[in-house]
C-alpha atoms as a PDB file:
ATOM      1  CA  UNK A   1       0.000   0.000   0.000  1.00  0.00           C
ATOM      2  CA  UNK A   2       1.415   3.539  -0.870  1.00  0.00           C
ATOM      3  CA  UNK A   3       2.265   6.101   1.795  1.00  0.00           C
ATOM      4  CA  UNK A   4      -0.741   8.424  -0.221  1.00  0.00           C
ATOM      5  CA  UNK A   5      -3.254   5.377   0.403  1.00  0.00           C
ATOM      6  CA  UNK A   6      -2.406   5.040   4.027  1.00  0.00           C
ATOM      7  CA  UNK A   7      -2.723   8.542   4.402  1.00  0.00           C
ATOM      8  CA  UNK A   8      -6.081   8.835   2.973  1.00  0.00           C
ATOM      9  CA  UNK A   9      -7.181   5.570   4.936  1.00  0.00           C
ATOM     10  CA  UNK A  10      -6.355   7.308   8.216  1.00  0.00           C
ATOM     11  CA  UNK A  11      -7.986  11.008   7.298  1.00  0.00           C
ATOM     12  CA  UNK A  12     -11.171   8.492   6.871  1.00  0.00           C
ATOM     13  CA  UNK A  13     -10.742   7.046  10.238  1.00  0.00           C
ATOM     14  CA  UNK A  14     -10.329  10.301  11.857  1.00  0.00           C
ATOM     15  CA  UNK A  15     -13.489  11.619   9.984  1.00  0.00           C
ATOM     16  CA  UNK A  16     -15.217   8.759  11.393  1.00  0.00           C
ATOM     17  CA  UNK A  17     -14.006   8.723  14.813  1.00  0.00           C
ATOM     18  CA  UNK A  18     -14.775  12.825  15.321  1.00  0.00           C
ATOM     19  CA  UNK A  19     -18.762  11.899  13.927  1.00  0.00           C
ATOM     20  CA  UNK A  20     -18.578   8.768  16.497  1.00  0.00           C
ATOM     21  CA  UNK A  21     -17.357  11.425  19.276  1.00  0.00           C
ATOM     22  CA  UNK A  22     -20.054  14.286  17.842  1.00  0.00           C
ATOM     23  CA  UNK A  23     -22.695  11.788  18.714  1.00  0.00           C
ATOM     24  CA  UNK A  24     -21.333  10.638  22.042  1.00  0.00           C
ATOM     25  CA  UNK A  25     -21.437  14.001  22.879  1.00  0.00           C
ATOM     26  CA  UNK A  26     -25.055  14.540  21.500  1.00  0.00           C
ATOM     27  CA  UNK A  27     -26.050  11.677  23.642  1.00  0.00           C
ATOM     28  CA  UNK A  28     -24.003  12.935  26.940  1.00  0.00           C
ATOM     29  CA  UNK A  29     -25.483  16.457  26.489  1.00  0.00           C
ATOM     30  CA  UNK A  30     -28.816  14.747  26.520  1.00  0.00           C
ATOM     31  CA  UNK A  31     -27.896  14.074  30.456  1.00  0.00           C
ATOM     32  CA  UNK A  32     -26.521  17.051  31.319  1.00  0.00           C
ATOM     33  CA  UNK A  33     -22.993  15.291  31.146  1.00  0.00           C
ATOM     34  CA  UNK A  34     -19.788  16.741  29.674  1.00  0.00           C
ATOM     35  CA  UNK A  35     -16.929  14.775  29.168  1.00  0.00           C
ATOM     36  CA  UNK A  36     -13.807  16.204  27.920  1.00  0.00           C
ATOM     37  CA  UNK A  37     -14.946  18.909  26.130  1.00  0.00           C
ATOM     38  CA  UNK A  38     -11.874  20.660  26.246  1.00  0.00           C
ATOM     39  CA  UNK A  39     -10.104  17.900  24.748  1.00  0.00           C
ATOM     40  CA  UNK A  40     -12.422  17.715  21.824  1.00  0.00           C
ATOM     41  CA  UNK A  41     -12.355  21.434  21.247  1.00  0.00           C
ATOM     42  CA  UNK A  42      -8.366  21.231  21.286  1.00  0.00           C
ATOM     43  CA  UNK A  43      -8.562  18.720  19.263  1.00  0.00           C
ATOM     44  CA  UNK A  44     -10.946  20.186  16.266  1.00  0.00           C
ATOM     45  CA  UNK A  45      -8.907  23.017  16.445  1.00  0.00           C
ATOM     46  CA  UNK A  46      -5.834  20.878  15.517  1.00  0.00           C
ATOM     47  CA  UNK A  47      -7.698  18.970  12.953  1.00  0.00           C
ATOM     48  CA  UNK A  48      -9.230  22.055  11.381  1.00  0.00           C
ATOM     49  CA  UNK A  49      -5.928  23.856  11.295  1.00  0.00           C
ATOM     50  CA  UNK A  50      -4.518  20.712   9.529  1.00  0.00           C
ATOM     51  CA  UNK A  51      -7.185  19.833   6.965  1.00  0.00           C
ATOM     52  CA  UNK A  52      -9.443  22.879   6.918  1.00  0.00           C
ATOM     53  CA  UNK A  53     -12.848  23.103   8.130  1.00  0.00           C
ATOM     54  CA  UNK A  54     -14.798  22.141   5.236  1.00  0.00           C
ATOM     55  CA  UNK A  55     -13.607  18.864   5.806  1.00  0.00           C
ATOM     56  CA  UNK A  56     -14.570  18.600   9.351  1.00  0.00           C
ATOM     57  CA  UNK A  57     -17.638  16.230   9.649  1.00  0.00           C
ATOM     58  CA  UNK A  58     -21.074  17.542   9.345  1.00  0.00           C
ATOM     59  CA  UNK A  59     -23.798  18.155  12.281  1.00  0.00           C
ATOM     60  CA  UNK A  60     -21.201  18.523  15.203  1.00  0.00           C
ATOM     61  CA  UNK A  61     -22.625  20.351  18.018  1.00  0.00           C
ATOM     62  CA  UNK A  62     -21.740  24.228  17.493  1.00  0.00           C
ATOM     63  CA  UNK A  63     -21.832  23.872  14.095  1.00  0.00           C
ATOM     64  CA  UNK A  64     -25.038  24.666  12.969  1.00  0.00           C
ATOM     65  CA  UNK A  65     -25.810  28.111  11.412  1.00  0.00           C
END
């Protein structure tokens, strides 16, 4: 496999894992839980300044306009 392939197989799991996280934190939110938000934040900021926000996942929370 080519170092371009593996690096477009692991943008796709890190697309996936920040929608399974979104929804985990749809679901906590539901309970009046928070669980490290401040992690997540840090860590769409990182991922935004990386790839660009257009490719962040749809419907996370604070996203919608």
């Amino acid at each position: 496999m080519s170092n371009l392939k593996i690096i477009e197989e692991l943008c796709g799991i890190c697309g996936d894992l920040a929608k399974i996280v979104a929804e985990q934190q749809k679901l906590l939110a539901q309970h009046d839980a928070l669980a490290l938000a401040e992690d997540i934040e840090r860590v769409q900021a990182r991922y935004v300044a990386l790839i660009g926000h257009d490719e962040w996942p749809d419907s996370l929370p604070g996203d919608e306009a």
